[in-house]
Protein backbone atom coordinates (compact mmCIF):
# COMPACT_ATOMS: atom_id res chain seq x y z
CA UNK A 1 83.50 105.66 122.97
CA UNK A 2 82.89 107.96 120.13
CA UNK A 3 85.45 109.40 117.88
CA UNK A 4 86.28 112.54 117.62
CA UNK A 5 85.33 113.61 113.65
CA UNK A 6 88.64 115.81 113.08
CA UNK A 7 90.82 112.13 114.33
CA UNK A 8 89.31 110.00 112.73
CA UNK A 9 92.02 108.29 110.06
CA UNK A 10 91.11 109.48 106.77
CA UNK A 11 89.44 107.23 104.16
CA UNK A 12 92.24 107.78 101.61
CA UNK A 13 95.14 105.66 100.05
CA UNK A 14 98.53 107.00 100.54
CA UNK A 15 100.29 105.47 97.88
CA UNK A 16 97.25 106.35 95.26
CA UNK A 17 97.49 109.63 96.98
CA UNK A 18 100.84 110.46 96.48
CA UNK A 19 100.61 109.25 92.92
CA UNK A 20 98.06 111.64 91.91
CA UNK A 21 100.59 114.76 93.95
CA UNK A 22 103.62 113.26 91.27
CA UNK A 23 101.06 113.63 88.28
CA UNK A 24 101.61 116.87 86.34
CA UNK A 25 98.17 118.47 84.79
CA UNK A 26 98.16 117.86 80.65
CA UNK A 27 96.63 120.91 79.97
CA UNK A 28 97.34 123.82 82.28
CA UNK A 29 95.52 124.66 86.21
CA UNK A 30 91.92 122.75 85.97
CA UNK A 31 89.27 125.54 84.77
CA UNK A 32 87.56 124.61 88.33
CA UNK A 33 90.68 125.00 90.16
CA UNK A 34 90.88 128.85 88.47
CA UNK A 35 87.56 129.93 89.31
CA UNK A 36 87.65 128.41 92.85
CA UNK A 37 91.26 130.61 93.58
CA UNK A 38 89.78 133.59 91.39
CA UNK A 39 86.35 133.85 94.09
CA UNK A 40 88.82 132.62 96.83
CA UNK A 41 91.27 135.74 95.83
CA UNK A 42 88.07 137.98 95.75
CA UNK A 43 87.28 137.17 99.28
CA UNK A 44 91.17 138.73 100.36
CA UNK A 45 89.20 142.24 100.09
CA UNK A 46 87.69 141.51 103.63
CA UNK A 47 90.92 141.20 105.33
CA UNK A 48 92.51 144.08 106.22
CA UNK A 49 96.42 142.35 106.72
CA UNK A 50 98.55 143.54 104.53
CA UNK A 51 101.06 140.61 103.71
CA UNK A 52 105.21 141.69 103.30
CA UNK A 53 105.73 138.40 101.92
CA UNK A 54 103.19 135.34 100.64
CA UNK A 55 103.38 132.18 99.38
CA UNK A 56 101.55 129.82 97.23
CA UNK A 57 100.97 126.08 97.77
CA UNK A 58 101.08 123.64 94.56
CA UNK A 59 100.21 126.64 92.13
CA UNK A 60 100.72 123.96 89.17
CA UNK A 61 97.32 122.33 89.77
CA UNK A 62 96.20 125.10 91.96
CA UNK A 63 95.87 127.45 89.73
CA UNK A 64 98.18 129.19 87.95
CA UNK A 65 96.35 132.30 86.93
CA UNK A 66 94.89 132.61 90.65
CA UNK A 67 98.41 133.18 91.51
CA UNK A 68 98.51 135.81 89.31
CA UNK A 69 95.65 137.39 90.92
CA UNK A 70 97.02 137.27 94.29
CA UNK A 71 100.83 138.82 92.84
CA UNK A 72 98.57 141.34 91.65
CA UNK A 73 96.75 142.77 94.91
CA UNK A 74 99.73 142.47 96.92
CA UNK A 75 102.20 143.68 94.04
CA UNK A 76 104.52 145.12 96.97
CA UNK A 77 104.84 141.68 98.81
CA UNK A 78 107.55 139.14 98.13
CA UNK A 79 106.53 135.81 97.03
CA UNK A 80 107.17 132.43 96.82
CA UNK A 81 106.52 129.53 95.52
CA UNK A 82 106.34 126.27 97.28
CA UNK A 83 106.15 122.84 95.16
CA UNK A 84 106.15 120.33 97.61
CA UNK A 85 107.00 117.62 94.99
CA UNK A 86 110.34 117.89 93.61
CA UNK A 87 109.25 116.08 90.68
CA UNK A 88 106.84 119.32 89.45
CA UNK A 89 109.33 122.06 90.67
CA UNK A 90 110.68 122.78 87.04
CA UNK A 91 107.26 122.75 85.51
CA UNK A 92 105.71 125.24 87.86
CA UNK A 93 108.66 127.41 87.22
CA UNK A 94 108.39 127.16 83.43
CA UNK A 95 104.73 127.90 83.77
CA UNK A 96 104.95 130.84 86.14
CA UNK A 97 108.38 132.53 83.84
CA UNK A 98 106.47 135.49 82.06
CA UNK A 99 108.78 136.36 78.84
CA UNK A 100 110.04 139.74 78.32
CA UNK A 101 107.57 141.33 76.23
CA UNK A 102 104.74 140.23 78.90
CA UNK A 103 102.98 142.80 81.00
CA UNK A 104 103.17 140.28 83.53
CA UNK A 105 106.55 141.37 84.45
CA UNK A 106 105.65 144.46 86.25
CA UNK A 107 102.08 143.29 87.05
CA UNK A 108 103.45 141.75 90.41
CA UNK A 109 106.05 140.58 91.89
CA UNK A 110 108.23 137.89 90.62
CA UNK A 111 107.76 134.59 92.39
CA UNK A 112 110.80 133.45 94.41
CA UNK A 113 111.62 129.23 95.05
CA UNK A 114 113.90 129.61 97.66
CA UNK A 115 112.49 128.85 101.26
CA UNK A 116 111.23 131.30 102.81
CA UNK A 117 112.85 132.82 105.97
CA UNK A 118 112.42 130.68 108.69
CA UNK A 119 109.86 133.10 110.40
CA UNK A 120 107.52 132.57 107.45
CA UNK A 121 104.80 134.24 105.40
CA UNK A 122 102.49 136.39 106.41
CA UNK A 123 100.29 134.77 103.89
CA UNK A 124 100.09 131.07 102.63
CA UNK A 125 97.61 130.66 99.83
CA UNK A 126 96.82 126.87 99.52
CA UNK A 127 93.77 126.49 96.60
CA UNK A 128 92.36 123.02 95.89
CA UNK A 129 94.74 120.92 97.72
CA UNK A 130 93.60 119.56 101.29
CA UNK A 131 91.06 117.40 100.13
CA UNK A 132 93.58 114.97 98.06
CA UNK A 133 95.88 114.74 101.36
CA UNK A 134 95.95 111.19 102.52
CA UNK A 135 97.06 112.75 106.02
CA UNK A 136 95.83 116.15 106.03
CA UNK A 137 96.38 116.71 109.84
CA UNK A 138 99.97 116.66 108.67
CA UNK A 139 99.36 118.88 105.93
CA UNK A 140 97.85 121.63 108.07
CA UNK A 141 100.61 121.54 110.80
CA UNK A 142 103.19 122.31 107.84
CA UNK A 143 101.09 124.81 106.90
CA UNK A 144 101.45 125.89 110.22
CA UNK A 145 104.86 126.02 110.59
CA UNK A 146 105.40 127.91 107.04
CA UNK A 147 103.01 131.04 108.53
CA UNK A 148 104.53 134.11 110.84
CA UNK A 149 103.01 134.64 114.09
CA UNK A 150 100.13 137.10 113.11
CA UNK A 151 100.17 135.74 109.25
CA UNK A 152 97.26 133.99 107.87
CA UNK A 153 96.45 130.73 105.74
CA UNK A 154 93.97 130.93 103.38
CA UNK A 155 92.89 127.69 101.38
CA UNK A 156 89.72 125.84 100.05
CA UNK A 157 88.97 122.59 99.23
CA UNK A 158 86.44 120.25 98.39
CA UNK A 159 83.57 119.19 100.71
CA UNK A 160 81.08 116.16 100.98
CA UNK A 161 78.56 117.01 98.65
CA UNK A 162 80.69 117.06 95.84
CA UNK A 163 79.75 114.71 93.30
CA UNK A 164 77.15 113.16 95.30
CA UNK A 165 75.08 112.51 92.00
CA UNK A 166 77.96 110.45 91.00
CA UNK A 167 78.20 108.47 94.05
CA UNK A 168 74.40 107.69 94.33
CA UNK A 169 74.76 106.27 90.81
CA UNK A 170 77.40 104.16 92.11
CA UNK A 171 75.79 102.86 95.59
CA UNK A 172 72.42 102.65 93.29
CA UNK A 173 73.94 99.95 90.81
CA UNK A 174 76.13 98.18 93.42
CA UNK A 175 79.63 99.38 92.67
CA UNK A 176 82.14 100.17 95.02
CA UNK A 177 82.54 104.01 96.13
CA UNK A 178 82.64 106.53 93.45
CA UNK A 179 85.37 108.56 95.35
CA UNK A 180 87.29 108.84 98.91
CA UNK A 181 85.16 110.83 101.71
CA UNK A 182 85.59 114.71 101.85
CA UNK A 183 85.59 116.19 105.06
CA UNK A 184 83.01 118.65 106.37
CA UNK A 185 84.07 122.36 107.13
CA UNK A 186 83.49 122.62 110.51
CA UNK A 187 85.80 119.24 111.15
CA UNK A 188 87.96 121.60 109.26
CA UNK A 189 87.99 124.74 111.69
CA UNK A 190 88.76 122.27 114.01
CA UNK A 191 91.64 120.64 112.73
CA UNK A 192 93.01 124.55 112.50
CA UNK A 193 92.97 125.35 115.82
CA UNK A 194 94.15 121.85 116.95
CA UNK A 195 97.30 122.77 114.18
CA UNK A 196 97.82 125.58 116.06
CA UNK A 197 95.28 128.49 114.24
CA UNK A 198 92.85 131.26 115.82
CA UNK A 199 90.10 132.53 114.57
CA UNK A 200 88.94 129.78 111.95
CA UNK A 201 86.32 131.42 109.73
CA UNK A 202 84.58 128.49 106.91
CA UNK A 203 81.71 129.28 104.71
CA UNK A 204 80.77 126.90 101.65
CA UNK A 205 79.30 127.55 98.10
CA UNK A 206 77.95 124.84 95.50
CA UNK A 207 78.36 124.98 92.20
CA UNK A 208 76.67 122.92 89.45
CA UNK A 209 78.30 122.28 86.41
CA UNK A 210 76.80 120.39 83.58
CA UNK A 211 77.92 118.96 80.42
CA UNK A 212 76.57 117.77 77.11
CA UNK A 213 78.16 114.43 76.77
CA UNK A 214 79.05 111.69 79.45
CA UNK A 215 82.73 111.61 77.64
CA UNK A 216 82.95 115.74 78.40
CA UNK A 217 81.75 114.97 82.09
CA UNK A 218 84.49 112.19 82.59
CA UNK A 219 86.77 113.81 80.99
CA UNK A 220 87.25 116.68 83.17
CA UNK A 221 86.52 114.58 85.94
CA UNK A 222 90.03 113.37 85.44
CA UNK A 223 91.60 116.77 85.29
CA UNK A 224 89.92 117.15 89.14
CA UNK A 225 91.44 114.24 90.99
CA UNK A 226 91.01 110.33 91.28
CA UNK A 227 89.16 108.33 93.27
CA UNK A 228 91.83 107.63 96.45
CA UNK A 229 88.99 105.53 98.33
CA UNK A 230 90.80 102.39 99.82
CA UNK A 231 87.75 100.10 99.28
CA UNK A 232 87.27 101.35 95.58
CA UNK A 233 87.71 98.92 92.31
CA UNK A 234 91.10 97.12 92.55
CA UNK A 235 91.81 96.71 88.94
CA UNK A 236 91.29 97.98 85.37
CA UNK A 237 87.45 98.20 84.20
CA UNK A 238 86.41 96.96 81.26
CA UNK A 239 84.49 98.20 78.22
CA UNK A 240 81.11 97.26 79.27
CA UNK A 241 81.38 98.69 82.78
CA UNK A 242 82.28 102.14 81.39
CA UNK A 243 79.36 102.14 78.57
CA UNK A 244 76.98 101.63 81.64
CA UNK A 245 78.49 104.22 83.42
CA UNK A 246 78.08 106.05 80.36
CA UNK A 247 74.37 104.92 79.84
CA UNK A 248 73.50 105.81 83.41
CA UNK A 249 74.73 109.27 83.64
CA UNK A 250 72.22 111.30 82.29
CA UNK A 251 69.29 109.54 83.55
CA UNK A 252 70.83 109.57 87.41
CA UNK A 253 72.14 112.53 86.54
CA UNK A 254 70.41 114.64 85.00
CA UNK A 255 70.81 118.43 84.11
CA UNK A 256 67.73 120.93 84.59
CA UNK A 257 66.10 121.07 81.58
CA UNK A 258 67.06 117.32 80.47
CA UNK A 259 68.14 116.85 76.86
CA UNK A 260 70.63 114.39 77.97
CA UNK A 261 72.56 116.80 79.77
CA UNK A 262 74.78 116.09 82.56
CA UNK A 263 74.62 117.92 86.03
CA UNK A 264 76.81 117.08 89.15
CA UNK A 265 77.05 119.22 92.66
CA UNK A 266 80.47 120.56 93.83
CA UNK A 267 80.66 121.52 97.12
CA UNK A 268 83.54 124.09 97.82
CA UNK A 269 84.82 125.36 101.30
CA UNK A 270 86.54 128.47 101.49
CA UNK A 271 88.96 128.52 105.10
CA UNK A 272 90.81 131.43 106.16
CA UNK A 273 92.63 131.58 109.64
CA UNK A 274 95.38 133.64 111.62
CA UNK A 275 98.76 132.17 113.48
CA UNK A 276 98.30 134.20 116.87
CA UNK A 277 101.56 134.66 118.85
CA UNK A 278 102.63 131.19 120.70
CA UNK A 279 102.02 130.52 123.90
CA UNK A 280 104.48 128.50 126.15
CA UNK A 281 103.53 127.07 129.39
CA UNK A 282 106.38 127.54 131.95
CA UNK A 283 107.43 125.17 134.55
CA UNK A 284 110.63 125.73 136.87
CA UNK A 285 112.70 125.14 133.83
CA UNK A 286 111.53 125.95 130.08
CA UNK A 287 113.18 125.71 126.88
CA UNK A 288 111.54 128.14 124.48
CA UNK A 289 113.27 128.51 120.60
CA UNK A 290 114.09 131.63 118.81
CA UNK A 291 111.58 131.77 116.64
CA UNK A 292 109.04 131.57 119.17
CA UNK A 293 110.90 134.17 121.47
CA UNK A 294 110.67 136.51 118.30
CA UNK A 295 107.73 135.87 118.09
CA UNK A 296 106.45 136.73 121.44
CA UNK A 297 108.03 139.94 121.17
CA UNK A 298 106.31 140.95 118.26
CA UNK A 299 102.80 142.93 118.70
CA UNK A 300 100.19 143.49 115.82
CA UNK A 301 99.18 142.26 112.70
CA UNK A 302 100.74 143.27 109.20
CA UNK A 303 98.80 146.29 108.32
CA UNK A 304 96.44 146.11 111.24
């Protein structure tokens, strides 16, 4: 019997996984990471909602300045921050504190840790993160959970074709798999409205970036992500594996207009979906909580 796509388990190591959640970025939100959130924030001019409170997901590797995008269009709302490793928590705050003489500090509002109330946010802004989840199923049911009835998720992530120049290279010259599978958008949608979402609404963009040197490519590779794939290399490599990595780049990946340039294909999904009021299925006797009572009494969308 087939399986369905959004069950199938997915092709990433936990432990590796959670490794690379621990890791603090060196240098700051990943330049990608910041243009992804600032077209992702561009796209919040089609919704009409307009969120009392939001909150953002991981804004340390997320992007930091994307959050300040987002404070700034909904300067009125309350928001939050939530660092789901305890480990980052006082680096995120450190990096989101604007000093006194910033115009920050009346630019939007300031950024709360607390939990939120326990009948959420009427928007959760999750950039960049779904795609490193070694259970992301999981992920998307907390998600869930932290939204109000009528509130809205918006997130993006990274999607199969990403790198696939990269991972030719690798299946070309016999190596094990250049990265863990990403998961199509539609598989996405319906992982949403399994989680609990309406109205699921994906589109996808790819973006080509290209470099001068193999050493620039790899190094921002690593500001990106890791490879999480369970089958890939089990050890160290050594000095004459990463020269012919090196070597092969720009001829199996070449940029437009050669001249040893690098090129390599991002694919980025862009996911947006509402939390419609719950729905309980009664039987002679039901048990329905307070939240969801509230919840049932409530009619309309912030701003709508």
């Amino acid at each position: 019997m087939a399986t369905d796509p959004a069950r199938r388990p997915p092709t990433i190591d936990p432990t590796a996984a959670a490794r690379w959640r621990r890791l603090a970025p060196a240098e700051g939100s990943p330049w990608l990471h910041e243009e992804i959130g600032r077209r992702m924030e561009d796209r919040l001019q089609w919704i009409k909602a307009q969120p009392r409170t939001w909150a953002d997901w991981a804004p340390l590797r997320g992007g930091l300045e994307a959050h300040e995008l987002v404070a700034r269009r909904y300067r009125d709302a309350a928001s939050y921050v939530i660092e789901p490793e305890a480990a980052l928590a006082a680096k995120t705050g450190e990096a989101l504190a604007a000093p006194w003489w910033s115009a920050r500090r009346w630019q939007g509002g300031k950024a709360r840790f607390d939990a939120p109330s326990e009948d959420g946010v009427d928007l959760l802004w999750a950039n960049m993160s779904l795609h490193m989840a070694a259970d992301p199923e999981a992920l998307i049911s907390q998600w869930h959970k932290l939204v109000a009835t009528d509130g809205f998720l918006m997130f993006s992530c990274l999607g199969p074709d990403t790198v696939r120049e990269l991972r030719a290279l690798h299946a070309r010259l016999g190596w094990p798999a250049a990265g863990h599978e990403y998961t199509d958008m539609h598989d996405w949608g319906d992982m949403l409205v399994h989680a609990g979402f309406a109205e699921p609404v994906m589109d996808m963009e790819r973006i080509v970036l290209t470099w001068a040197t193999p050493e620039a490519a790899l190094a921002e590779l690593r500001t990106l992500g890791r490879n999480l794939h369970p089958g890939r290399f089990p050890a160290l490599r050594g000095k004459a594996w990463h020269k012919a990595l090196k070597g092969a780049l720009p001829e199996l990946a070449p940029a437009e207009g050669g001249n040893g340039h690098i090129a390599l294909t991002f694919e980025v999904i862009y996911g947006h979906a509402f939390k419609p009021t719950p729905r309980v299925s009664l039987s002679a006797e039901s048990a329905v909580s307070l939240r969801e009572m509230r919840s049932m009494l409530q009619r309309g969308r912030p701003g709508a």
